[in-house]
PDB file of N, CA and C in Angstrom:
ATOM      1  N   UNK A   1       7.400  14.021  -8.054  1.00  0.00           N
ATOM      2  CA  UNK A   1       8.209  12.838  -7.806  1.00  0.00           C
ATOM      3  C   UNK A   1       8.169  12.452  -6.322  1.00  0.00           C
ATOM      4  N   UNK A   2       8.069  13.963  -5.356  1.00  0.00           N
ATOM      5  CA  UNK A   2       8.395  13.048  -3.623  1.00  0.00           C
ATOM      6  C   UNK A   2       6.690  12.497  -3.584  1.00  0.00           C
ATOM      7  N   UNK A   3       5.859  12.915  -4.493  1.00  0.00           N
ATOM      8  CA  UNK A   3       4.435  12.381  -4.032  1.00  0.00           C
ATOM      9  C   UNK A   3       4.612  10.778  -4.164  1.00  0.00           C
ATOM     10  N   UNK A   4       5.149  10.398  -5.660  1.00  0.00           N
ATOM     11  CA  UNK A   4       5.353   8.494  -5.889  1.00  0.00           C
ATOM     12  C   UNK A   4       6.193   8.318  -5.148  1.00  0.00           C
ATOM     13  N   UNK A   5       7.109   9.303  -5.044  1.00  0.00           N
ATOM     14  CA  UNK A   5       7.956   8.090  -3.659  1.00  0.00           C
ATOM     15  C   UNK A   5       6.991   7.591  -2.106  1.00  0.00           C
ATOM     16  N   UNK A   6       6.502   8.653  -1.829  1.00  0.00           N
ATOM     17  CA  UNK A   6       5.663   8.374  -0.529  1.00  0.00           C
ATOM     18  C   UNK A   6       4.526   7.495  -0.992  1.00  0.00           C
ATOM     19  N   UNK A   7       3.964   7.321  -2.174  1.00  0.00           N
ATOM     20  CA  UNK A   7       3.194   6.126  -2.344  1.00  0.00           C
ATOM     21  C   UNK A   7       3.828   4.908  -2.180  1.00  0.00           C
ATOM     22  N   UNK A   8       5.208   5.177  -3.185  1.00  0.00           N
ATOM     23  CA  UNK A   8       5.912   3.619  -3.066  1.00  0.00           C
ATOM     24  C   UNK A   8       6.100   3.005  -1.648  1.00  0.00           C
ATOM     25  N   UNK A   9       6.550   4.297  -0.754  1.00  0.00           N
ATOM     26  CA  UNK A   9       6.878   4.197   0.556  1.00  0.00           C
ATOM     27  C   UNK A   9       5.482   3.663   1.243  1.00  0.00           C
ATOM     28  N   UNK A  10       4.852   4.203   0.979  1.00  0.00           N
ATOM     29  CA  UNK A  10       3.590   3.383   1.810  1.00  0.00           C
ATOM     30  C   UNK A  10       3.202   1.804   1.752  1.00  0.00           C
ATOM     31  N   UNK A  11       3.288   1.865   0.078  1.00  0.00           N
ATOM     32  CA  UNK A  11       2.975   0.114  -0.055  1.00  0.00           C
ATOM     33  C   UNK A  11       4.088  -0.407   0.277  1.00  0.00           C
ATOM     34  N   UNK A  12       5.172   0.133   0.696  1.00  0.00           N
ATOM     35  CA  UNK A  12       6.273  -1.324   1.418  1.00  0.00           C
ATOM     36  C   UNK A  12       5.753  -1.543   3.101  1.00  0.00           C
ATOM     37  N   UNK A  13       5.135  -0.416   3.324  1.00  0.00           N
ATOM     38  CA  UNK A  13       4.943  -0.465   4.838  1.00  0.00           C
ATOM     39  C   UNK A  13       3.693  -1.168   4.888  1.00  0.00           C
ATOM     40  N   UNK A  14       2.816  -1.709   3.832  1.00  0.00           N
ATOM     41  CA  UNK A  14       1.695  -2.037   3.675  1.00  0.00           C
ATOM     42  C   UNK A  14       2.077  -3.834   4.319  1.00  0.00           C
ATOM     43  N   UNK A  15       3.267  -4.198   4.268  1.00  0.00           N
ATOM     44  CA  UNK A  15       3.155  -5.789   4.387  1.00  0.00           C
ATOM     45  C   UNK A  15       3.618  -6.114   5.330  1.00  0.00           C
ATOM     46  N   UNK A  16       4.202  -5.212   6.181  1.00  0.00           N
ATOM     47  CA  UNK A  16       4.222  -4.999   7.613  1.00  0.00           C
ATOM     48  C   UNK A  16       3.374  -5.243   8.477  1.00  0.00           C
ATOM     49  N   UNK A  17       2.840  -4.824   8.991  1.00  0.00           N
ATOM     50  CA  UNK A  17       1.532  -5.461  10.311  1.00  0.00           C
ATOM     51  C   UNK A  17       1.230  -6.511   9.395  1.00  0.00           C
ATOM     52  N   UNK A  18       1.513  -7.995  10.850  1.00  0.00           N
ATOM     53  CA  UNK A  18       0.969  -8.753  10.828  1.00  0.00           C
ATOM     54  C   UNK A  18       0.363  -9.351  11.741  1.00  0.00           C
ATOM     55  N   UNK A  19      -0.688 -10.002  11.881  1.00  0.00           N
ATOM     56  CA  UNK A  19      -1.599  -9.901  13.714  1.00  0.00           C
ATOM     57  C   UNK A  19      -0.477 -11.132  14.132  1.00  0.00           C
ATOM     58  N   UNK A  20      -0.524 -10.659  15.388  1.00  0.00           N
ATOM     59  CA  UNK A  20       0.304 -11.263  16.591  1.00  0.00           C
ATOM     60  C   UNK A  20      -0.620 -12.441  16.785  1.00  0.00           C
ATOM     61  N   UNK A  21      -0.060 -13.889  17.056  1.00  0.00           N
ATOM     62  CA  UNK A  21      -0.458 -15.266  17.786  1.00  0.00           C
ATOM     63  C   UNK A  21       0.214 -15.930  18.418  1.00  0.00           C
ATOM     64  N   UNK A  22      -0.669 -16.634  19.140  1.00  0.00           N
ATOM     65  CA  UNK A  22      -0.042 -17.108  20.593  1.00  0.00           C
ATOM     66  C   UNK A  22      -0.367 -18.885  19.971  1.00  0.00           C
ATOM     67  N   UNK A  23      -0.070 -19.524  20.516  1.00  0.00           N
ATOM     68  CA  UNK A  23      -0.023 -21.242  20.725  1.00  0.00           C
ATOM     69  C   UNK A  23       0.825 -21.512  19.564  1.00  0.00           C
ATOM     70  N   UNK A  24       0.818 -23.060  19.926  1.00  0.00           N
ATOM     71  CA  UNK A  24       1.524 -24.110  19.134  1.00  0.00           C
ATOM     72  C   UNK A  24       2.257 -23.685  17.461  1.00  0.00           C
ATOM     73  N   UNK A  25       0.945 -23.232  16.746  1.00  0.00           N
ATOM     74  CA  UNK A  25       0.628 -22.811  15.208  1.00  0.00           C
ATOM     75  C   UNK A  25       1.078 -21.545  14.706  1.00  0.00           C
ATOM     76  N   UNK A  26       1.657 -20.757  15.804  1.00  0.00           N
ATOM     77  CA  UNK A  26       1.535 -19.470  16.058  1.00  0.00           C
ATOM     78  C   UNK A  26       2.775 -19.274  14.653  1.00  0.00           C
ATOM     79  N   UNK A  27       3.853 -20.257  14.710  1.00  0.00           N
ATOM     80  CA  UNK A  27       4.864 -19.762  13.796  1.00  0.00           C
ATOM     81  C   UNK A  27       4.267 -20.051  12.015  1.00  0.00           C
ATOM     82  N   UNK A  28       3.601 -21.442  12.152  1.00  0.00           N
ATOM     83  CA  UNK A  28       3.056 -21.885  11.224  1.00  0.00           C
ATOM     84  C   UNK A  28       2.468 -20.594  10.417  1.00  0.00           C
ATOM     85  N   UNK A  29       1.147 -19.998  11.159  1.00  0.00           N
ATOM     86  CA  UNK A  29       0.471 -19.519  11.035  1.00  0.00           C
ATOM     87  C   UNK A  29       1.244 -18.127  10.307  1.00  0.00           C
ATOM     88  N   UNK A  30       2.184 -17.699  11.218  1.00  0.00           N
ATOM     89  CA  UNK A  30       3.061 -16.438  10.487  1.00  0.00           C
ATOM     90  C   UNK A  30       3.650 -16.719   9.170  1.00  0.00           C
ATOM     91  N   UNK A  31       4.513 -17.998   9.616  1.00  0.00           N
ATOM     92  CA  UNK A  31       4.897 -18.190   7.981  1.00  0.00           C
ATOM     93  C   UNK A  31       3.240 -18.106   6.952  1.00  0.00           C
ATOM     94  N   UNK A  32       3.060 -18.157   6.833  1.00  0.00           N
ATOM     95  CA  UNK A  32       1.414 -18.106   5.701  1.00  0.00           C
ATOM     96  C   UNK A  32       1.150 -17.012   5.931  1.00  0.00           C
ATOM     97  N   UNK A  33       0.735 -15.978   6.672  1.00  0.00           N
ATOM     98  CA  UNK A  33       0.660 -14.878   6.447  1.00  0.00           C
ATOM     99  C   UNK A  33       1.661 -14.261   5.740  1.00  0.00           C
ATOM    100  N   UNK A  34       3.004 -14.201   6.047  1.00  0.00           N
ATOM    101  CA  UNK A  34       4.069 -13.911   5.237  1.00  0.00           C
ATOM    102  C   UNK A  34       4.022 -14.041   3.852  1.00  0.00           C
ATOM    103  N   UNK A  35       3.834 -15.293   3.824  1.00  0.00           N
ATOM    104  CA  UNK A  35       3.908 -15.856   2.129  1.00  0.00           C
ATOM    105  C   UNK A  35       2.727 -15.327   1.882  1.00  0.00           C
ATOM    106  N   UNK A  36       1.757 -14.938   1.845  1.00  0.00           N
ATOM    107  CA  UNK A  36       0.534 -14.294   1.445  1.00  0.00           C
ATOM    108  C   UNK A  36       0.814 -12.980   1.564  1.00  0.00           C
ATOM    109  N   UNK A  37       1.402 -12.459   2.556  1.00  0.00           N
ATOM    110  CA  UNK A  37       1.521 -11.006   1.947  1.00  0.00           C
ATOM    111  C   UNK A  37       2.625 -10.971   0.705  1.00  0.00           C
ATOM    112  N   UNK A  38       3.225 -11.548   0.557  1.00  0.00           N
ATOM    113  CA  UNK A  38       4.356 -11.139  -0.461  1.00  0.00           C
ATOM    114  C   UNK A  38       3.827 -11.628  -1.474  1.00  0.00           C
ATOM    115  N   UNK A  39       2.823 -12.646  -1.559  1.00  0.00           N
ATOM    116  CA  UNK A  39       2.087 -13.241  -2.783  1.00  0.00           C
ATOM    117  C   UNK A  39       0.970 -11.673  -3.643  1.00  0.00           C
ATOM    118  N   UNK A  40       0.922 -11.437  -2.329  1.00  0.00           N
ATOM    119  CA  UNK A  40      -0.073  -9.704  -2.642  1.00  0.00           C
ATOM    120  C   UNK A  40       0.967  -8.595  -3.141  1.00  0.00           C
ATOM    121  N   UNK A  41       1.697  -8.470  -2.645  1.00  0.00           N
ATOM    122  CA  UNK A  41       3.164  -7.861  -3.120  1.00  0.00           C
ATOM    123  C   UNK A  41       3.376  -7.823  -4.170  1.00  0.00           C
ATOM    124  N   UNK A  42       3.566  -8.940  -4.565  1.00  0.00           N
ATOM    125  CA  UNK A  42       4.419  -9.376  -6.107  1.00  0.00           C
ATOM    126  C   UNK A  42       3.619  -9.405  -7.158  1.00  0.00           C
ATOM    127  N   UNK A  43       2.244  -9.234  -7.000  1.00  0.00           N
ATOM    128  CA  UNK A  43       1.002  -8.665  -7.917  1.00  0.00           C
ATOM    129  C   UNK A  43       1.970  -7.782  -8.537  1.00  0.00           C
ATOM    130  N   UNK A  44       1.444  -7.598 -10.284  1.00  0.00           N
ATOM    131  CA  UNK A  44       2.007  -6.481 -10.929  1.00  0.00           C
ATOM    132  C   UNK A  44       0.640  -6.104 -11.240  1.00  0.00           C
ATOM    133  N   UNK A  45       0.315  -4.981 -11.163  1.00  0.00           N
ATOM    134  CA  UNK A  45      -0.485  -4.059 -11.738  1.00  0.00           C
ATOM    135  C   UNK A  45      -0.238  -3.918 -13.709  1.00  0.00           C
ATOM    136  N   UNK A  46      -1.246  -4.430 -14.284  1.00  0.00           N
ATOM    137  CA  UNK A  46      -0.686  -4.231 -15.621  1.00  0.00           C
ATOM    138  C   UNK A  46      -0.574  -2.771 -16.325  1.00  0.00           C
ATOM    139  N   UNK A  47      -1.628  -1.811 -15.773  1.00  0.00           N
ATOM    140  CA  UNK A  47      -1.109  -0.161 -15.514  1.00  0.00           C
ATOM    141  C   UNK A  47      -2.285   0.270 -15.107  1.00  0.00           C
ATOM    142  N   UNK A  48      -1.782   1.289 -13.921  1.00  0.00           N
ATOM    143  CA  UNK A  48      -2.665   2.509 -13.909  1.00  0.00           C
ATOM    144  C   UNK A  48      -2.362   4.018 -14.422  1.00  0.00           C
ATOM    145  N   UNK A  49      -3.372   4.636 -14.568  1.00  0.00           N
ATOM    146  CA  UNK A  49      -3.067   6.282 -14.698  1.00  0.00           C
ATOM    147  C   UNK A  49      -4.013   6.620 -14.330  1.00  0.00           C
ATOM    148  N   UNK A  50      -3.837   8.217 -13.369  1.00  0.00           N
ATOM    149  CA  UNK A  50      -4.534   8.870 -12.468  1.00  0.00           C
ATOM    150  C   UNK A  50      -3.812  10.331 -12.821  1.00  0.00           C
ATOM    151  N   UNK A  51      -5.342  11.032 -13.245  1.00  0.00           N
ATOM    152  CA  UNK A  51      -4.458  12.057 -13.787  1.00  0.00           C
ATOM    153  C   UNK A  51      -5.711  12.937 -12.969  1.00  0.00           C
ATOM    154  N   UNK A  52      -4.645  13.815 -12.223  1.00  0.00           N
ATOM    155  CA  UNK A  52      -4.851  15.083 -10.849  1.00  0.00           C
ATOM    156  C   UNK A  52      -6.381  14.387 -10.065  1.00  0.00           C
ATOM    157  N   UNK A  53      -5.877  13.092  -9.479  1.00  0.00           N
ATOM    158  CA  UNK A  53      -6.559  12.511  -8.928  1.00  0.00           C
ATOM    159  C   UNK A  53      -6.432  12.524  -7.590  1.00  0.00           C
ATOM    160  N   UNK A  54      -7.183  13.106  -6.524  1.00  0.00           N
ATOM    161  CA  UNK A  54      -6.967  13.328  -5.020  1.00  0.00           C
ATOM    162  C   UNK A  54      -6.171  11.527  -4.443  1.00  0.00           C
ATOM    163  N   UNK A  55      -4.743  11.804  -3.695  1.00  0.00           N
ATOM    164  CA  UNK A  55      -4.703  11.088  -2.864  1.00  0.00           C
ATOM    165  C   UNK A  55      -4.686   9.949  -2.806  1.00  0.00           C
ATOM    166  N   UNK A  56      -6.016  10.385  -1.844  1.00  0.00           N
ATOM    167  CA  UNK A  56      -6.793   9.060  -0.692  1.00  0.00           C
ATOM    168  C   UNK A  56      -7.822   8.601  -1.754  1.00  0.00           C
ATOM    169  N   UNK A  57      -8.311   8.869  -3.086  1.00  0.00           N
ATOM    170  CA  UNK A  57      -8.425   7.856  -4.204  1.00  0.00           C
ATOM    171  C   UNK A  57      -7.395   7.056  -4.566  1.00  0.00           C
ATOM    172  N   UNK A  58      -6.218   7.538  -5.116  1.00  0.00           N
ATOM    173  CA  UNK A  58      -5.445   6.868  -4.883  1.00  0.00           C
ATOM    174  C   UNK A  58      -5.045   5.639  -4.568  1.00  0.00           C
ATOM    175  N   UNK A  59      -4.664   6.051  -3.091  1.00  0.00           N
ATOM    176  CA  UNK A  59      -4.618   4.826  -1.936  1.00  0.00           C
ATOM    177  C   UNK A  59      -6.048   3.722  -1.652  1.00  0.00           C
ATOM    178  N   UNK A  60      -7.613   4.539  -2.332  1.00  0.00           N
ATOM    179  CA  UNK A  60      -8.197   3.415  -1.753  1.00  0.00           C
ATOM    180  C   UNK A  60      -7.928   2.460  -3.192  1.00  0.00           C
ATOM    181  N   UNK A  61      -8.075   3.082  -4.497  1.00  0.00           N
ATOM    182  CA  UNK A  61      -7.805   1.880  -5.339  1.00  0.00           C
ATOM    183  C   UNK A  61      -6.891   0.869  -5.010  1.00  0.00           C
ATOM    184  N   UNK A  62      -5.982   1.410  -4.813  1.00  0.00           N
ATOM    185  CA  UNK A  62      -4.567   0.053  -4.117  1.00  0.00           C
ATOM    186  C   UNK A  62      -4.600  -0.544  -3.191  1.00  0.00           C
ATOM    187  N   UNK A  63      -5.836   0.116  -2.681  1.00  0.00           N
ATOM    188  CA  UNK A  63      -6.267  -0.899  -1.500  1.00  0.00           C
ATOM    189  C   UNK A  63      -7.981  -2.084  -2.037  1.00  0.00           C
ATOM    190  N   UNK A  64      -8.293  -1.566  -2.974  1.00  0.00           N
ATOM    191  CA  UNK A  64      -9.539  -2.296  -3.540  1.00  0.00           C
ATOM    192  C   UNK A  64      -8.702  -3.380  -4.245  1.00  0.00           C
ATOM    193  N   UNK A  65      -7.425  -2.908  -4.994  1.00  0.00           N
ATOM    194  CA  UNK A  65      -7.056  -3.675  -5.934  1.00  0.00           C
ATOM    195  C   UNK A  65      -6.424  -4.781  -5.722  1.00  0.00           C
ATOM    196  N   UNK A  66      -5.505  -4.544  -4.232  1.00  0.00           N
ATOM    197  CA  UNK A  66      -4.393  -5.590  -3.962  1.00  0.00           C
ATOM    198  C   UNK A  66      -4.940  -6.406  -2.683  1.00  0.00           C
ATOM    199  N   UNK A  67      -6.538  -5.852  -2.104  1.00  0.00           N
ATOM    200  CA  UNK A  67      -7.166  -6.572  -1.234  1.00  0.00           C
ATOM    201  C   UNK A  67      -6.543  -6.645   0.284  1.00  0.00           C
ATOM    202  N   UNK A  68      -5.624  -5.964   0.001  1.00  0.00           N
ATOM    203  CA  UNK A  68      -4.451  -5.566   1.295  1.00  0.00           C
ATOM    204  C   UNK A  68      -5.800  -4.659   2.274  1.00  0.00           C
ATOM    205  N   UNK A  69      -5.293  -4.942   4.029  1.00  0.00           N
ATOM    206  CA  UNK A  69      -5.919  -3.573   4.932  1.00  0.00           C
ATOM    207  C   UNK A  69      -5.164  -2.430   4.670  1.00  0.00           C
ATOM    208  N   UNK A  70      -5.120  -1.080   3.739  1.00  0.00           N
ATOM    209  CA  UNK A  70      -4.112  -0.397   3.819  1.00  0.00           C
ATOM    210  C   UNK A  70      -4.314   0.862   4.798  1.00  0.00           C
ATOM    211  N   UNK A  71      -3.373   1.190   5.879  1.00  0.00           N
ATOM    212  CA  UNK A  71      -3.794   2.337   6.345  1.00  0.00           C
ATOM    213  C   UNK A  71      -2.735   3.196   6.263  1.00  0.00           C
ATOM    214  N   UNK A  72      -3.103   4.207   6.315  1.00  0.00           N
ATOM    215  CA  UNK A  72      -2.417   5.608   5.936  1.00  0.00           C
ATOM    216  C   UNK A  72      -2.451   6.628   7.104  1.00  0.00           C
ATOM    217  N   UNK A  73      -1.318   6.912   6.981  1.00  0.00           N
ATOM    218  CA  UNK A  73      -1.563   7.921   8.528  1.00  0.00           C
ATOM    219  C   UNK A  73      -1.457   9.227   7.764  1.00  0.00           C
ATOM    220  N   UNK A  74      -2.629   9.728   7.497  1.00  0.00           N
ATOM    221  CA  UNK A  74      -2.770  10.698   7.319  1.00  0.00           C
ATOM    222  C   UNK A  74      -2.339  11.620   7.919  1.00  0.00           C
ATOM    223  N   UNK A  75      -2.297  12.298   9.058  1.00  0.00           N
ATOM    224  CA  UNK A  75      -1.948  13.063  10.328  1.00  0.00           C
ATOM    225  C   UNK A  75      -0.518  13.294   9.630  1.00  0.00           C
ATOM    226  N   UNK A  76       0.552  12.031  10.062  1.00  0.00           N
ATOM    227  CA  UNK A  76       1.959  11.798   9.510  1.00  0.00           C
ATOM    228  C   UNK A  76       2.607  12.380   8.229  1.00  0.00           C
ATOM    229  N   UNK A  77       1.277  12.073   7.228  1.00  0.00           N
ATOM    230  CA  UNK A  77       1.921  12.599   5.936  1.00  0.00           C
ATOM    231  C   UNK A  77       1.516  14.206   5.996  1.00  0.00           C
ATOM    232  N   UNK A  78       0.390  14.043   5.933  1.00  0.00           N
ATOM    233  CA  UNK A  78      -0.016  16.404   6.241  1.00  0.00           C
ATOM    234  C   UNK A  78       1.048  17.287   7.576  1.00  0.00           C
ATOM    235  N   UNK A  79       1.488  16.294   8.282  1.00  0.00           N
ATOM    236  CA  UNK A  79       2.910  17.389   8.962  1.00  0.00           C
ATOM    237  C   UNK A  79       3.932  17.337   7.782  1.00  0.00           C
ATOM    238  N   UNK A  80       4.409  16.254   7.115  1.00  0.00           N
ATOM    239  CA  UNK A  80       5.416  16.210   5.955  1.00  0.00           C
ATOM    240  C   UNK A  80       4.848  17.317   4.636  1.00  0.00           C
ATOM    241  N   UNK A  81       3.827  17.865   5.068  1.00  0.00           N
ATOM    242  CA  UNK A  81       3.464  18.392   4.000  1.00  0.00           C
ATOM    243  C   UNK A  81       2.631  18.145   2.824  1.00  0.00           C
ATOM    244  N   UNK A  82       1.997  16.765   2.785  1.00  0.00           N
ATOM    245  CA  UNK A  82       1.417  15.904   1.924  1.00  0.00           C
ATOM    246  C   UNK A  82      -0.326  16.089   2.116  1.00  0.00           C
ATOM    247  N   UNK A  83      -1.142  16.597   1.522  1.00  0.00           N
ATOM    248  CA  UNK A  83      -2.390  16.956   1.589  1.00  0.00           C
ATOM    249  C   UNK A  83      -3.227  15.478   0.784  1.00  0.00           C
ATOM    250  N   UNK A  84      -4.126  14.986   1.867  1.00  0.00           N
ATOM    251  CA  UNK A  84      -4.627  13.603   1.250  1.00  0.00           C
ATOM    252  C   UNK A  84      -5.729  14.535   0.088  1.00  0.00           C
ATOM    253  N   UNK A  85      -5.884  15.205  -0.317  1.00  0.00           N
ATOM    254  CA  UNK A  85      -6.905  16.077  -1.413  1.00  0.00           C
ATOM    255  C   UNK A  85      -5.800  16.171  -2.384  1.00  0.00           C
ATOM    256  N   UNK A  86      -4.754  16.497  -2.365  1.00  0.00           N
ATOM    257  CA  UNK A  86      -3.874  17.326  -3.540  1.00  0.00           C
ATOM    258  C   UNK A  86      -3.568  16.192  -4.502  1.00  0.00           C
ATOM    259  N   UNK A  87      -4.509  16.964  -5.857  1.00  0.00           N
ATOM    260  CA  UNK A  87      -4.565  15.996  -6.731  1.00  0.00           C
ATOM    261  C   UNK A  87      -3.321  15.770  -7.078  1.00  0.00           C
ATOM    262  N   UNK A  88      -3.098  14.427  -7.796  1.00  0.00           N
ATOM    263  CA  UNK A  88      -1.302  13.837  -8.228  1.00  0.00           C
ATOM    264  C   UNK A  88      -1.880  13.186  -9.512  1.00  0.00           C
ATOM    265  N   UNK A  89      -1.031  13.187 -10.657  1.00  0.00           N
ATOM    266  CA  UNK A  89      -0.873  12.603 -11.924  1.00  0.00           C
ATOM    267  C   UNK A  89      -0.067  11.465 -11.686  1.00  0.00           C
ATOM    268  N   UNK A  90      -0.417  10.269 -11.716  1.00  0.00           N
ATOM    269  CA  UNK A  90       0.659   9.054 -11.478  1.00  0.00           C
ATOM    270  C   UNK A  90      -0.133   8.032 -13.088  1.00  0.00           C
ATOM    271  N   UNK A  91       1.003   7.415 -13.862  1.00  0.00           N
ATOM    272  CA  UNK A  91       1.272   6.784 -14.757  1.00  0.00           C
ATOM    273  C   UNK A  91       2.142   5.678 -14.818  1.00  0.00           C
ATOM    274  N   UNK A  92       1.656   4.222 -14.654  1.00  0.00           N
ATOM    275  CA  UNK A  92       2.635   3.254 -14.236  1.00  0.00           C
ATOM    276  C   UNK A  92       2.061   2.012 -15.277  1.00  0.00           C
ATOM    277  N   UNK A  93       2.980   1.217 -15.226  1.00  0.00           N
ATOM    278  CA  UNK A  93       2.814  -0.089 -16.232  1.00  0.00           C
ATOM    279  C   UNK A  93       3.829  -1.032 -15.323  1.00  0.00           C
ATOM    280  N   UNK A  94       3.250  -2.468 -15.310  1.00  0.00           N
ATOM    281  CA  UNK A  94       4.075  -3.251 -14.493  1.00  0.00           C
ATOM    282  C   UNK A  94       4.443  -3.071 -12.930  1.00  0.00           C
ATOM    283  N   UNK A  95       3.843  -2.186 -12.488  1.00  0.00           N
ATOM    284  CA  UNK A  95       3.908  -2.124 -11.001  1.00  0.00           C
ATOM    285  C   UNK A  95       4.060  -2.920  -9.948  1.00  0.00           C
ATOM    286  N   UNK A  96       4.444  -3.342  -9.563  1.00  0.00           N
ATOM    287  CA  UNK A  96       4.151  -4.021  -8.486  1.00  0.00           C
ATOM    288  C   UNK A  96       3.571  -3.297  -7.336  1.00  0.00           C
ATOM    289  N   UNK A  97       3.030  -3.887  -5.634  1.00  0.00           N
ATOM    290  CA  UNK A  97       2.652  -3.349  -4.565  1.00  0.00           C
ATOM    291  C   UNK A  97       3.547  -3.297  -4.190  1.00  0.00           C
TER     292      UNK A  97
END
Protein backbone atom coordinates (compact mmCIF):
# COMPACT_ATOMS: atom_id res chain seq x y z
CA UNK A 1 0.00 0.00 0.00
CA UNK A 2 2.95 2.81 0.99
CA UNK A 3 4.36 1.69 -2.62
CA UNK A 4 0.66 3.22 -4.46
CA UNK A 5 0.69 5.86 -2.24
CA UNK A 6 4.20 7.10 -3.36
CA UNK A 7 3.08 6.50 -6.94
CA UNK A 8 -0.06 8.50 -6.36
CA UNK A 9 2.27 10.94 -4.63
CA UNK A 10 4.44 11.28 -7.51
CA UNK A 11 1.82 11.91 -10.21
CA UNK A 12 0.46 14.92 -8.16
CA UNK A 13 3.96 16.30 -8.14
CA UNK A 14 4.03 15.46 -11.84
CA UNK A 15 1.93 18.85 -12.73
CA UNK A 16 4.04 20.92 -10.86
CA UNK A 17 7.08 22.21 -12.81
CA UNK A 18 6.10 24.52 -15.08
CA UNK A 19 8.87 26.43 -17.29
CA UNK A 20 9.24 29.91 -16.07
CA UNK A 21 8.49 33.09 -18.79
CA UNK A 22 9.34 36.35 -19.04
CA UNK A 23 7.37 39.12 -21.40
CA UNK A 24 4.05 40.38 -22.11
CA UNK A 25 2.39 36.54 -22.74
CA UNK A 26 4.18 35.25 -19.94
CA UNK A 27 0.74 34.95 -17.85
CA UNK A 28 -1.19 33.96 -20.96
CA UNK A 29 1.17 31.47 -21.68
CA UNK A 30 0.99 29.93 -17.93
CA UNK A 31 -2.58 29.93 -17.91
CA UNK A 32 -2.36 27.17 -21.03
CA UNK A 33 0.15 25.36 -19.63
CA UNK A 34 -1.96 24.99 -16.56
CA UNK A 35 -5.03 24.05 -18.35
CA UNK A 36 -3.01 21.48 -20.25
CA UNK A 37 -1.53 20.02 -17.47
CA UNK A 38 -4.74 19.35 -15.71
CA UNK A 39 -6.25 18.38 -19.13
CA UNK A 40 -3.29 15.49 -18.78
CA UNK A 41 -4.37 15.01 -15.21
CA UNK A 42 -7.86 14.33 -15.60
CA UNK A 43 -7.03 11.52 -18.23
CA UNK A 44 -8.58 8.35 -16.68
CA UNK A 45 -6.67 5.42 -17.40
CA UNK A 46 -9.38 2.78 -18.33
CA UNK A 47 -7.07 0.09 -16.28
CA UNK A 48 -3.83 -1.03 -15.70
CA UNK A 49 -2.31 -4.15 -13.97
CA UNK A 50 1.29 -4.75 -13.25
CA UNK A 51 1.90 -7.70 -11.57
CA UNK A 52 5.66 -7.76 -9.62
CA UNK A 53 6.61 -5.32 -12.14
CA UNK A 54 9.97 -3.28 -11.32
CA UNK A 55 9.21 0.39 -10.45
CA UNK A 56 10.81 2.53 -12.91
CA UNK A 57 8.58 0.36 -15.51
CA UNK A 58 6.09 1.49 -13.83
CA UNK A 59 6.72 5.11 -13.85
CA UNK A 60 7.99 5.00 -17.49
CA UNK A 61 4.51 3.64 -18.68
CA UNK A 62 2.80 6.71 -16.95
CA UNK A 63 5.04 8.59 -18.41
CA UNK A 64 4.59 7.03 -22.17
CA UNK A 65 0.96 7.07 -21.41
CA UNK A 66 0.03 10.53 -20.06
CA UNK A 67 2.88 12.16 -22.37
CA UNK A 68 3.76 14.13 -19.19
CA UNK A 69 8.05 14.88 -18.57
CA UNK A 70 7.92 12.63 -15.48
CA UNK A 71 10.88 12.71 -13.21
CA UNK A 72 11.51 10.76 -10.29
CA UNK A 73 14.04 11.33 -7.82
CA UNK A 74 15.18 8.30 -7.38
CA UNK A 75 18.04 9.12 -4.84
CA UNK A 76 14.84 10.63 -2.60
CA UNK A 77 12.75 7.63 -2.78
CA UNK A 78 15.84 4.75 -2.06
CA UNK A 79 16.74 6.94 1.31
CA UNK A 80 12.76 6.43 2.10
CA UNK A 81 13.47 3.04 1.47
CA UNK A 82 11.83 2.55 -1.96
CA UNK A 83 14.06 0.42 -4.44
CA UNK A 84 13.31 1.63 -8.22
CA UNK A 85 13.83 -2.54 -9.06
CA UNK A 86 11.40 -3.84 -6.29
CA UNK A 87 8.86 -5.41 -8.16
CA UNK A 88 5.07 -4.00 -7.07
CA UNK A 89 1.64 -5.62 -8.08
CA UNK A 90 -0.58 -2.52 -8.84
CA UNK A 91 -4.32 -3.12 -10.23
CA UNK A 92 -6.40 -0.04 -11.10
CA UNK A 93 -9.55 0.81 -13.24
CA UNK A 94 -10.54 4.46 -13.77
CA UNK A 95 -7.45 6.09 -12.65
CA UNK A 96 -6.74 9.13 -13.12
CA UNK A 97 -2.89 10.93 -13.25
Amino acid sequence: MRTAATIAAGLVLLASPLLAQTGADAGAARTAEIRDARRVLEQRIPEITFTDSPLDQVMEYVKQVSGLNVVVHWAQLEADGIDRDKPITVTARGLRL
